[in-house]
N, C-alpha and C. Protein backbone atom coordinates (compact mmCIF):
# COMPACT_ATOMS: atom_id res chain seq x y z
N UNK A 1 0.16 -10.40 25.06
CA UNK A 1 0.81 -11.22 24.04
C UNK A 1 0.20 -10.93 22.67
N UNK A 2 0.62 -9.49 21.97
CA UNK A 2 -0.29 -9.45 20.76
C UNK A 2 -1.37 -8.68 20.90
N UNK A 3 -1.81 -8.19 21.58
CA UNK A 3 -3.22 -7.39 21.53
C UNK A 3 -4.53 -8.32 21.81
N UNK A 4 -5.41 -7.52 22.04
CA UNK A 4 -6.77 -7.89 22.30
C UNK A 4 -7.17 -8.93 21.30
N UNK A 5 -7.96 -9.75 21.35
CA UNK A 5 -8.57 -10.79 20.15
C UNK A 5 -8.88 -9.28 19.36
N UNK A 6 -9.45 -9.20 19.30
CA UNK A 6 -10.52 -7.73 18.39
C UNK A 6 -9.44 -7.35 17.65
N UNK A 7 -8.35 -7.14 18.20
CA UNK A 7 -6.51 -6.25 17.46
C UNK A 7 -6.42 -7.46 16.30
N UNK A 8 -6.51 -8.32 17.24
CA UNK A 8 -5.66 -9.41 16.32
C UNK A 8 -6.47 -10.11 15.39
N UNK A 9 -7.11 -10.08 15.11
CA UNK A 9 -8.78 -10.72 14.48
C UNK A 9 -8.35 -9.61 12.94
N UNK A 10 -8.32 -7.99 13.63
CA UNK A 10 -7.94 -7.30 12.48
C UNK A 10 -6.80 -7.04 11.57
N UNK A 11 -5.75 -7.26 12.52
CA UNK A 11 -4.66 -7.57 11.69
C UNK A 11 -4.05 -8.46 11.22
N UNK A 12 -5.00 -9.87 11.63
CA UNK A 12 -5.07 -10.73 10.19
C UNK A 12 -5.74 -10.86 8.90
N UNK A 13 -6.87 -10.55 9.37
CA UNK A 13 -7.51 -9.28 8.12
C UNK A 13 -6.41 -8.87 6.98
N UNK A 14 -5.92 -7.67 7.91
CA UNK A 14 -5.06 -6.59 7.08
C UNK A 14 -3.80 -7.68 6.91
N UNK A 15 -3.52 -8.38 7.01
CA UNK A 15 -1.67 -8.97 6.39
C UNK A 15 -2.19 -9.80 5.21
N UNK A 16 -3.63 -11.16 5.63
CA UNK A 16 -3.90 -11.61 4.86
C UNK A 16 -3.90 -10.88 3.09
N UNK A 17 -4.50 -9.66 3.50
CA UNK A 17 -4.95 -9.03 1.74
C UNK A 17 -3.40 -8.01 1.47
N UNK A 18 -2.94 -8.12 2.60
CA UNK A 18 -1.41 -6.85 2.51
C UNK A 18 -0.38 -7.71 1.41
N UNK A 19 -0.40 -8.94 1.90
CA UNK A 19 0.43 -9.87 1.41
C UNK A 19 0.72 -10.00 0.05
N UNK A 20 -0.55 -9.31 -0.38
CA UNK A 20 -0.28 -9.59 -1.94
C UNK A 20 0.48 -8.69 -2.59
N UNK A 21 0.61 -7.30 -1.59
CA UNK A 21 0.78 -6.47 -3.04
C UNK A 21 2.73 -6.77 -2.72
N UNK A 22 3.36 -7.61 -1.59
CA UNK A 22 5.13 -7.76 -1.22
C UNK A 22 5.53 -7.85 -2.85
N UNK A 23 5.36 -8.71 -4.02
CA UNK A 23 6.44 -8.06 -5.20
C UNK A 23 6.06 -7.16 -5.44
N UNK A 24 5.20 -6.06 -5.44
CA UNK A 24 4.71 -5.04 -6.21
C UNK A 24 5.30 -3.98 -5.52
N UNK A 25 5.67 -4.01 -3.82
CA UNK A 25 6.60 -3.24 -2.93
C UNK A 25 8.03 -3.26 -3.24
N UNK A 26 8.83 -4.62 -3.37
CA UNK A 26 10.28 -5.02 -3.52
C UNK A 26 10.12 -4.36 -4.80
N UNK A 27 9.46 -4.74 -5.77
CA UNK A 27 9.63 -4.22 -7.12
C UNK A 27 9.86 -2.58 -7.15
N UNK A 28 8.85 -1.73 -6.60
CA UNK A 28 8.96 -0.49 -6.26
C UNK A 28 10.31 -0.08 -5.81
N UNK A 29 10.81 -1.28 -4.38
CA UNK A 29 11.80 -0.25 -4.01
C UNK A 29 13.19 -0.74 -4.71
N UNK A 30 13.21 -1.66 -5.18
CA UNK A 30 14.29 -1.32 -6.11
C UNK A 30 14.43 -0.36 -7.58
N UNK A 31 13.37 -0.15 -8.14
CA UNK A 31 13.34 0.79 -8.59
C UNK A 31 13.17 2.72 -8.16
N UNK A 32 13.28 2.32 -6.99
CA UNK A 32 13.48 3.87 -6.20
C UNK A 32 14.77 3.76 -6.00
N UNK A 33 15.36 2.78 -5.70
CA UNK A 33 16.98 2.66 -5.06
C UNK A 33 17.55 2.97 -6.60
N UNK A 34 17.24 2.01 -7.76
CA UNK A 34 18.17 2.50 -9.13
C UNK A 34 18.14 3.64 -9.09
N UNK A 35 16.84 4.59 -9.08
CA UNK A 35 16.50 5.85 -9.35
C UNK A 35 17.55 6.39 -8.65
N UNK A 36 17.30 6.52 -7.04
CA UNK A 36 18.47 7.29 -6.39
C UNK A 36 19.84 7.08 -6.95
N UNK A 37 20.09 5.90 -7.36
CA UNK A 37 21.82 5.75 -7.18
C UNK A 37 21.79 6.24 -8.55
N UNK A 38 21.05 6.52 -9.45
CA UNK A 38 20.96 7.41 -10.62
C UNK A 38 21.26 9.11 -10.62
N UNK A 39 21.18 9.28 -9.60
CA UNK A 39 21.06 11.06 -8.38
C UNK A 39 19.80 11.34 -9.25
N UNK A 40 18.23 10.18 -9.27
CA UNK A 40 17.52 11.04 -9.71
C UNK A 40 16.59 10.85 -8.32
N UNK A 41 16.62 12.42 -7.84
CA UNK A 41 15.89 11.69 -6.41
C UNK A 41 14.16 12.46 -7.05
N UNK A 42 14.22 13.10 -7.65
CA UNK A 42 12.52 13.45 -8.07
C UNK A 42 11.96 12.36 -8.61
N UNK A 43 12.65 11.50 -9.44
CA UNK A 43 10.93 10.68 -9.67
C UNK A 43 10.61 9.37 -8.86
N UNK A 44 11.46 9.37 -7.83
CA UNK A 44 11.06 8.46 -6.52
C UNK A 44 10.12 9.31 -5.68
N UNK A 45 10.47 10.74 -5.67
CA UNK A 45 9.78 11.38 -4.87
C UNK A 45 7.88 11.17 -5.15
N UNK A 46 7.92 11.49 -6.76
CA UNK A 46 6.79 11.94 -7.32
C UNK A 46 6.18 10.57 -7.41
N UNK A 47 7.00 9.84 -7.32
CA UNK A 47 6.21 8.39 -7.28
C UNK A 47 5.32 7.87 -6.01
N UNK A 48 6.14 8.27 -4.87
CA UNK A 48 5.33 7.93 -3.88
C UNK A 48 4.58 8.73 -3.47
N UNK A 49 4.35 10.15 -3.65
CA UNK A 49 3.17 11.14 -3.73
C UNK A 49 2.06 10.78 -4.28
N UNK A 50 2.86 9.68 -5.69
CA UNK A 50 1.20 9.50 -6.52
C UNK A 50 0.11 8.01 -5.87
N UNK A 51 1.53 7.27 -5.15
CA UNK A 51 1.17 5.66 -4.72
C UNK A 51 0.19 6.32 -3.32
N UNK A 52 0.96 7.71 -2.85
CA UNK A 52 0.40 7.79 -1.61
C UNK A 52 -1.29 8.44 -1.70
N UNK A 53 -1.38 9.65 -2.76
CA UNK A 53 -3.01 9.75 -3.17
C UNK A 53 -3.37 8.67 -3.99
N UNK A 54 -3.03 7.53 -4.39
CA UNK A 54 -3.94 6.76 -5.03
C UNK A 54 -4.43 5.95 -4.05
N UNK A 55 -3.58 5.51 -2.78
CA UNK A 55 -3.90 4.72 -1.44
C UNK A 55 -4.89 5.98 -1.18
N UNK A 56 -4.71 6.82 -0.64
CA UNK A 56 -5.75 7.64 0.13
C UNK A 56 -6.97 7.67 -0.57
N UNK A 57 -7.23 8.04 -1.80
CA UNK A 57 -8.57 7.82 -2.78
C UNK A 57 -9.54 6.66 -2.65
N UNK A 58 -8.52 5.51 -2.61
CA UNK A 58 -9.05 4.13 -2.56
C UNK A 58 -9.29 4.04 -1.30
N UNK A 59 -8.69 4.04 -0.29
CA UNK A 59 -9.13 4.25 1.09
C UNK A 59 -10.53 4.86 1.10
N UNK A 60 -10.65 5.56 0.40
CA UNK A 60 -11.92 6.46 1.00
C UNK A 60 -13.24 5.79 0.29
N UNK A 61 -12.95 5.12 -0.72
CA UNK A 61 -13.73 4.93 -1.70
C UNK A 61 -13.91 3.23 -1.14
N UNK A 62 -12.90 2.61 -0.71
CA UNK A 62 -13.33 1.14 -0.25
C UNK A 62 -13.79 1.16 1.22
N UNK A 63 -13.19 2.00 2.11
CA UNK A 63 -13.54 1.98 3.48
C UNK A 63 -15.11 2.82 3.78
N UNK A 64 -15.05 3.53 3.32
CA UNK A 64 -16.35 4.68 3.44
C UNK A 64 -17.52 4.50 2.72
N UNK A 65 -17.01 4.27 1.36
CA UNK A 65 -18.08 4.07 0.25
C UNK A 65 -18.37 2.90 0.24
N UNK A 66 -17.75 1.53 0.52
CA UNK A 66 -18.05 0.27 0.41
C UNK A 66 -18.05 -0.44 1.75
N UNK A 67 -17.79 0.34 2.49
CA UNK A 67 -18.07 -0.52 3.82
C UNK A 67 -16.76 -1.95 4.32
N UNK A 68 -15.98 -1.78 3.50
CA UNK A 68 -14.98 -2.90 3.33
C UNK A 68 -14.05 -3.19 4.51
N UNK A 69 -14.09 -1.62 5.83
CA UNK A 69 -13.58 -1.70 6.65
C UNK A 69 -11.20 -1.98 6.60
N UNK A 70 -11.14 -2.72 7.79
CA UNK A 70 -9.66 -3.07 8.05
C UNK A 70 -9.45 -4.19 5.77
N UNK A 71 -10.13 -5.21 5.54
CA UNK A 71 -9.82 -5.42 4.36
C UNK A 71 -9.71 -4.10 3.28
N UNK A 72 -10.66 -3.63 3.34
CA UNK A 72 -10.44 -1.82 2.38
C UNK A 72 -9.26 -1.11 2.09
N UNK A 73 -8.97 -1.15 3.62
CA UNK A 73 -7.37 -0.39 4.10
C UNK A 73 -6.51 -1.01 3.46
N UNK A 74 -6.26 -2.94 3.60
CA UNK A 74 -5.57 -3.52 3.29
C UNK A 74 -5.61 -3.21 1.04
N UNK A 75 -6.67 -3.57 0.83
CA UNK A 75 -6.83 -3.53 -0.96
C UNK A 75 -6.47 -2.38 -1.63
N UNK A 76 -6.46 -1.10 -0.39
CA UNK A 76 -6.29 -0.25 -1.07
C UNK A 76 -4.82 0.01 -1.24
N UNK A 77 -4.10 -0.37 -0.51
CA UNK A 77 -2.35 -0.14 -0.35
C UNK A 77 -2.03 -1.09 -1.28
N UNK A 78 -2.72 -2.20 -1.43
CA UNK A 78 -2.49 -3.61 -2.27
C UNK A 78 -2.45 -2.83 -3.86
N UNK A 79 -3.54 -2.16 -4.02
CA UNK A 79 -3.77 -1.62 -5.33
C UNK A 79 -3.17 -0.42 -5.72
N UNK A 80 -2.22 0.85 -5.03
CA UNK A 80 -1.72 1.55 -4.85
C UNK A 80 -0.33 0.61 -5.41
N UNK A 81 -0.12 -0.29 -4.95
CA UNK A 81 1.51 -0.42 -4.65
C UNK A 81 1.54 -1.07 -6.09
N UNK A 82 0.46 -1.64 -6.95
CA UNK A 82 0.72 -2.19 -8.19
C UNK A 82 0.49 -0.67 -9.48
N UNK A 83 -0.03 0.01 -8.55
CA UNK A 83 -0.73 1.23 -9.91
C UNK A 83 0.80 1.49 -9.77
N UNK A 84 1.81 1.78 -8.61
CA UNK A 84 2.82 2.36 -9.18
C UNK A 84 3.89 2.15 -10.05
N UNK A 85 4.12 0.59 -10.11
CA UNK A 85 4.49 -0.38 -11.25
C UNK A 85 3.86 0.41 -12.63
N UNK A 86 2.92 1.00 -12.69
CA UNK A 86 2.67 1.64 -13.97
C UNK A 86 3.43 2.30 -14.82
């Protein structure tokens, strides 16, 4: 029912801090959807290339370098998904 306590222990962790970045996602994907229905499919592309190395950077830098673990993972997608609002 759900996974092991240990599963589930962590992926409340990860939704708790995920949660924040939901307008910063909806916001994104409607601005990928204008983009497309614009026929501009490159700067949706190049956008999530950049959301996707700025998650991976931060990943490495909160999980590895700071010890921040399953929350790390979560802050770093959190903070990715607002840099792309940029």
């Amino acid at each position: 029912s759900g996974g092991s306590p240990e599963v589930q222990l962590y992926a409340s962790q990860y939704v708790a801090v995920r949660i924040w970045s939901a307008p910063a996602a909806l916001c994104n994907l409607v601005i990928m959807g204008w983009l497309l229905g614009m026929q501009d499919a490159r700067s949706p592309m190049v956008m999530l290339i950049l959301t996707n190395l700025v998650n991976m950077a931060l990943d490495a830098l909160f999980v590895l370098g700071l010890g921040w673990q399953v929350r790390g993972v979560a802050a770093a997608s959190v903070m990715a998904d607002y840099c792309a609002l940029a």
